[in-house]
Protein backbone atom coordinates (compact mmCIF):
# COMPACT_ATOMS: atom_id res chain seq x y z
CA UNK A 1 -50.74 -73.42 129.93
CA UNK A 2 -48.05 -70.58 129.75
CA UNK A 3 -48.37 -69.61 132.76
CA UNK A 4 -47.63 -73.21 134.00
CA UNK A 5 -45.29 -73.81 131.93
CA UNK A 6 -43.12 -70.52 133.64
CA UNK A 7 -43.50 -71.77 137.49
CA UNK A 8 -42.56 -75.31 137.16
CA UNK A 9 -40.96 -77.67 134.25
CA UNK A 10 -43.16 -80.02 132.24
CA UNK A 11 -43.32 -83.31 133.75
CA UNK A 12 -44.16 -86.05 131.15
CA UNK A 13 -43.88 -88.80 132.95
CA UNK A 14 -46.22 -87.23 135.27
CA UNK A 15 -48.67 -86.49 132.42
CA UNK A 16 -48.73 -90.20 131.25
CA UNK A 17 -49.32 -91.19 134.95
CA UNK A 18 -52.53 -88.62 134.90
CA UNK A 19 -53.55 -89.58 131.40
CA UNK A 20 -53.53 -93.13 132.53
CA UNK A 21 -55.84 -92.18 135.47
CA UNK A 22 -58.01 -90.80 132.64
CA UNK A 23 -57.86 -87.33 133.98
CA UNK A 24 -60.16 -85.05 132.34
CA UNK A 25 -57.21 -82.02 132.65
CA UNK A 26 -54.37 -84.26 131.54
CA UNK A 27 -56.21 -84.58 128.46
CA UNK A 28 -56.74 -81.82 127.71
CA UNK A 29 -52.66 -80.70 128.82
CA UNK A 30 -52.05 -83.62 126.28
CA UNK A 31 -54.22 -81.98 123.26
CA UNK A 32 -52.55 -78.34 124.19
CA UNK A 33 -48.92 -80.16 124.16
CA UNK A 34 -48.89 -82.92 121.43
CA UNK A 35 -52.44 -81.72 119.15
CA UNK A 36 -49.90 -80.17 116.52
CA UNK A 37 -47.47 -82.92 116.23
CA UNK A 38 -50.94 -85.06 115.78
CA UNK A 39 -52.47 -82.87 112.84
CA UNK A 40 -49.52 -81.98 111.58
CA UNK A 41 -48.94 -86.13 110.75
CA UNK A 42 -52.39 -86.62 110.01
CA UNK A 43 -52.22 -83.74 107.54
CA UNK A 44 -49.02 -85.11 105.99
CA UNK A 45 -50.47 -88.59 104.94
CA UNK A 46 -54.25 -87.89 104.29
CA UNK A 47 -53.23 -84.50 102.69
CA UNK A 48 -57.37 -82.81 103.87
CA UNK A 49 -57.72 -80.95 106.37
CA UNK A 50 -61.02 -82.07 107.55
CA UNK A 51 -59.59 -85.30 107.97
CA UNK A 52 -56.53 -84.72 110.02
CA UNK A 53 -59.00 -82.66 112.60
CA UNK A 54 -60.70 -86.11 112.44
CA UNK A 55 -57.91 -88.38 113.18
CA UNK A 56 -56.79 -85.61 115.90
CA UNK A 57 -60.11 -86.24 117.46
CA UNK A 58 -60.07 -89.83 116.89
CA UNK A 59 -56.33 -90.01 118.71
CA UNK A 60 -57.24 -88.05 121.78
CA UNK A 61 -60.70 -89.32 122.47
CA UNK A 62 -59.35 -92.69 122.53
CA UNK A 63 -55.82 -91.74 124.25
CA UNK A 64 -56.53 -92.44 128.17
CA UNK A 65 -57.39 -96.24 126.67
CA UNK A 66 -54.19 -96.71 125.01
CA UNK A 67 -51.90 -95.27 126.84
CA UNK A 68 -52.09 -97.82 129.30
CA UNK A 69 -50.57 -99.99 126.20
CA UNK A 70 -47.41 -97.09 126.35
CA UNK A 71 -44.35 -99.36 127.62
CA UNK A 72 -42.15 -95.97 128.27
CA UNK A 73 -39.24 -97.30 126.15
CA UNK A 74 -38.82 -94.36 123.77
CA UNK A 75 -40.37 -91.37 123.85
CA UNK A 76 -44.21 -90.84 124.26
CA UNK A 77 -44.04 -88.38 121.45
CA UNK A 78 -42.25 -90.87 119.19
CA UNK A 79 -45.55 -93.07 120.22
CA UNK A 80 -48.03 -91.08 119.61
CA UNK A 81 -46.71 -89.95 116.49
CA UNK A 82 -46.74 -93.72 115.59
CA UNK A 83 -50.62 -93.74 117.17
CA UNK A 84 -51.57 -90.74 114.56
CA UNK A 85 -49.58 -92.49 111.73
CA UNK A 86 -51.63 -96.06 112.27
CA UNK A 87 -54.83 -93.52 112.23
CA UNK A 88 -53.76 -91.82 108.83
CA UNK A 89 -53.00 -95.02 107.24
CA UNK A 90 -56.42 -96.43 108.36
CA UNK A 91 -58.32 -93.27 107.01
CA UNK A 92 -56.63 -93.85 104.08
CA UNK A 93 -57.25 -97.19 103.64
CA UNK A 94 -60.84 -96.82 103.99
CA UNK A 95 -61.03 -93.54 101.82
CA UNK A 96 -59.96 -96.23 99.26
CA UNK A 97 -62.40 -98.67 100.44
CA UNK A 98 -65.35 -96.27 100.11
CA UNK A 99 -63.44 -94.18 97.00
CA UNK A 100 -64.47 -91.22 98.10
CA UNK A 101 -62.98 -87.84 97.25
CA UNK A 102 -62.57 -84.94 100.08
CA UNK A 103 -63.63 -81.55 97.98
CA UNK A 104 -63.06 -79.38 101.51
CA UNK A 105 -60.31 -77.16 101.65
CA UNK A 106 -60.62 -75.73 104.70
CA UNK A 107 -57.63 -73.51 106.72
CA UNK A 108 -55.29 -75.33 108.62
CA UNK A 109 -56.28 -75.39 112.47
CA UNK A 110 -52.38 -75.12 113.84
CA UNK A 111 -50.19 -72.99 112.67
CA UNK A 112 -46.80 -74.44 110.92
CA UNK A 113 -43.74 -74.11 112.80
CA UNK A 114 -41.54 -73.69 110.22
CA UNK A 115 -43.27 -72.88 106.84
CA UNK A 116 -41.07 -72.69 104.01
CA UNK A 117 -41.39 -70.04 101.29
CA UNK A 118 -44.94 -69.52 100.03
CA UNK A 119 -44.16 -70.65 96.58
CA UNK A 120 -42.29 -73.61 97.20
CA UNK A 121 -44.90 -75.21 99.60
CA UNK A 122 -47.72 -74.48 97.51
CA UNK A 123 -45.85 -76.08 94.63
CA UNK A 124 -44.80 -78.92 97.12
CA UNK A 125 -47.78 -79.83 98.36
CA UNK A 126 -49.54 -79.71 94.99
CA UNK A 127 -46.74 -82.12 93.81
CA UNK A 128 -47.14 -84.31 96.86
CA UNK A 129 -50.55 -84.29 95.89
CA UNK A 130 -50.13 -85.85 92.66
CA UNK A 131 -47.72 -88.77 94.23
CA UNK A 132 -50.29 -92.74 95.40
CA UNK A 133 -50.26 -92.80 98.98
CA UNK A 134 -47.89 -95.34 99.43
CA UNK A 135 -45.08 -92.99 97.81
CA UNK A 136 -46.45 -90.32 99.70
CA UNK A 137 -46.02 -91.81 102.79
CA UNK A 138 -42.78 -92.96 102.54
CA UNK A 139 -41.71 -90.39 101.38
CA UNK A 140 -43.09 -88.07 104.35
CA UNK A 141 -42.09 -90.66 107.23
CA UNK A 142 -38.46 -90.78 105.78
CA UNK A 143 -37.76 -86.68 104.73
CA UNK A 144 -40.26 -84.93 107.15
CA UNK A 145 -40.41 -87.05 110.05
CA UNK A 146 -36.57 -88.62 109.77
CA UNK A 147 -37.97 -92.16 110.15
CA UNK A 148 -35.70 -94.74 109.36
CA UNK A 149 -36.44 -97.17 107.20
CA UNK A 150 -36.46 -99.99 109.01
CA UNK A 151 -38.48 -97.90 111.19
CA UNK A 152 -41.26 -97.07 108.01
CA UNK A 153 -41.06 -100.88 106.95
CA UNK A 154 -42.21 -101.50 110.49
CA UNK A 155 -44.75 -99.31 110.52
CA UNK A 156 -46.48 -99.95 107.02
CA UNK A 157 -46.00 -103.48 107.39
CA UNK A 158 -44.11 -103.91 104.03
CA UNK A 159 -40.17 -104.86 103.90
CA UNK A 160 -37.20 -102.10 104.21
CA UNK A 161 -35.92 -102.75 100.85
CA UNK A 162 -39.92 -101.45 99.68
CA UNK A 163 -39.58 -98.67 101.62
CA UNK A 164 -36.44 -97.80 99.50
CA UNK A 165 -37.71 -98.39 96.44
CA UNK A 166 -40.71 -95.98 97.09
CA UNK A 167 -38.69 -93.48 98.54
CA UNK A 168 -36.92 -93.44 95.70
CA UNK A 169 -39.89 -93.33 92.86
CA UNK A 170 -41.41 -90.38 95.30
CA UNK A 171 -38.37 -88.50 94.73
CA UNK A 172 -38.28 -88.94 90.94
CA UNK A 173 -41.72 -88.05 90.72
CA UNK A 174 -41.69 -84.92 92.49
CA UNK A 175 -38.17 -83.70 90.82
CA UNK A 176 -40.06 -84.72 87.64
CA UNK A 177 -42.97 -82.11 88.50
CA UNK A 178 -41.01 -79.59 90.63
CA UNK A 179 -38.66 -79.05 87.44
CA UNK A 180 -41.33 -78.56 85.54
C-alpha cells in the first residue's frame, strides 16, 4: 500500500465508490487504511482485546452492505468510527446479557500511535478498567475521541445533560484512583 500511496494521492471518494461495488481489493485498501481507527475504538469501549479483533471483523465483513447506507455528509472516517462504536456498545450489551467475563489478555494487534508513558497507561487503563461501561464510554467518546456531547447523547441514545453527568462521575472516579 506504500508504494501506492507514493505514485498517486488517496482517493476516498473513490474507495467508497469501489467498496460500494463490493470490491474484493477495496476491502481490503479499507482494512489496511481505517482497521486501526476500528480496533483502536473497539478496544476503548470493550477494554479485551479478543473482542475488538471481533468487532474489527464484524465491521469489515459487513462494510460493502452498509456503506451503501453512507450519505457522504461528513467524513467516512467520522462514520465508521460511529459503525465500530454501535458494534462496541452492542458487544457490550450482550457481554451483560450473557455476564460473561473475558480472562484473555492477549497483545494488541495495531500498534498505538501515540502511547503515553508506560506507567501512566498501565495505571490508566487499569483505572478505566475499574469505571461501569456507561462512564467508560463517555468518558472515552468525549476525552479520546473529542466527541461532543450532543454528539455522545446521540450516539448512546441517552440525553446531553446524561452525558455530562457521566463525564463528570468518570472523571472523579479515575482522579479518585489515579491519586491514589
Amino acid at each position: 500500500m506504500a508504494e501506492q500511496s507514493s505514485q498517486q494521492p488517496f482517493d476516498e471518494a473513490d474507495l467508497i465508490a469501489r467498496l460500494r461495488t463490493r470490491s474484493p481489493r477495496a476491502l481490503e485498501e479499507a482494512y489496511d487504511r481505517y482497521g486501526p481507527m476500528v480496533y483502536e475504538t473497539a478496544y476503548r469501549i470493550t477494554g479485551c482485546p479478543a473482542e475488538a479483533s471481533d468487532i474489527v471483523q464484524e465491521v469489515f465483513l459487513r462494510l460493502t452492505a452498509s456503506v451503501q447506507t453512507f450519505s457522504g455528509r461528513g467524513s467516512f472516517t467520522g462514520w465508521l468510527r460511529k459503525v465500530a462504536l454501535r458494534a462496541a456498545l452492542m458487544k457490550c450489551r450482550a457481554r451483560r446479557r450473557r455476564a460473561e467475563v473475558s480472562l484473555e489478555q492477549a497483545p494488541l494487534p495495531f500498534a498505538r500511535r501515540q502511547a503515553p508513558a508506560p506507567v501512566d497507561s498501565i495505571a490508566l487503563e487499569q483505572a478505566l478498567a475499574t469505571l461501569s461501561p456507561s462512564l467508560r464510554t463517555v468518558f472515552l467518546l468525549k476525552v479520546v475521541e473529542g466527541y461532543s456531547h450532543d454528539e455522545i447523547a446521540e450516539s448512546l441514545g441517552i440525553r446531553r445533560g446524561t452525558s455530562e453527568v457521566r463525564l463528570h462521575r468518570a472523571r472523579q472516579s479515575l482522579q479518585q484512583q489515579l491519586s491514589a
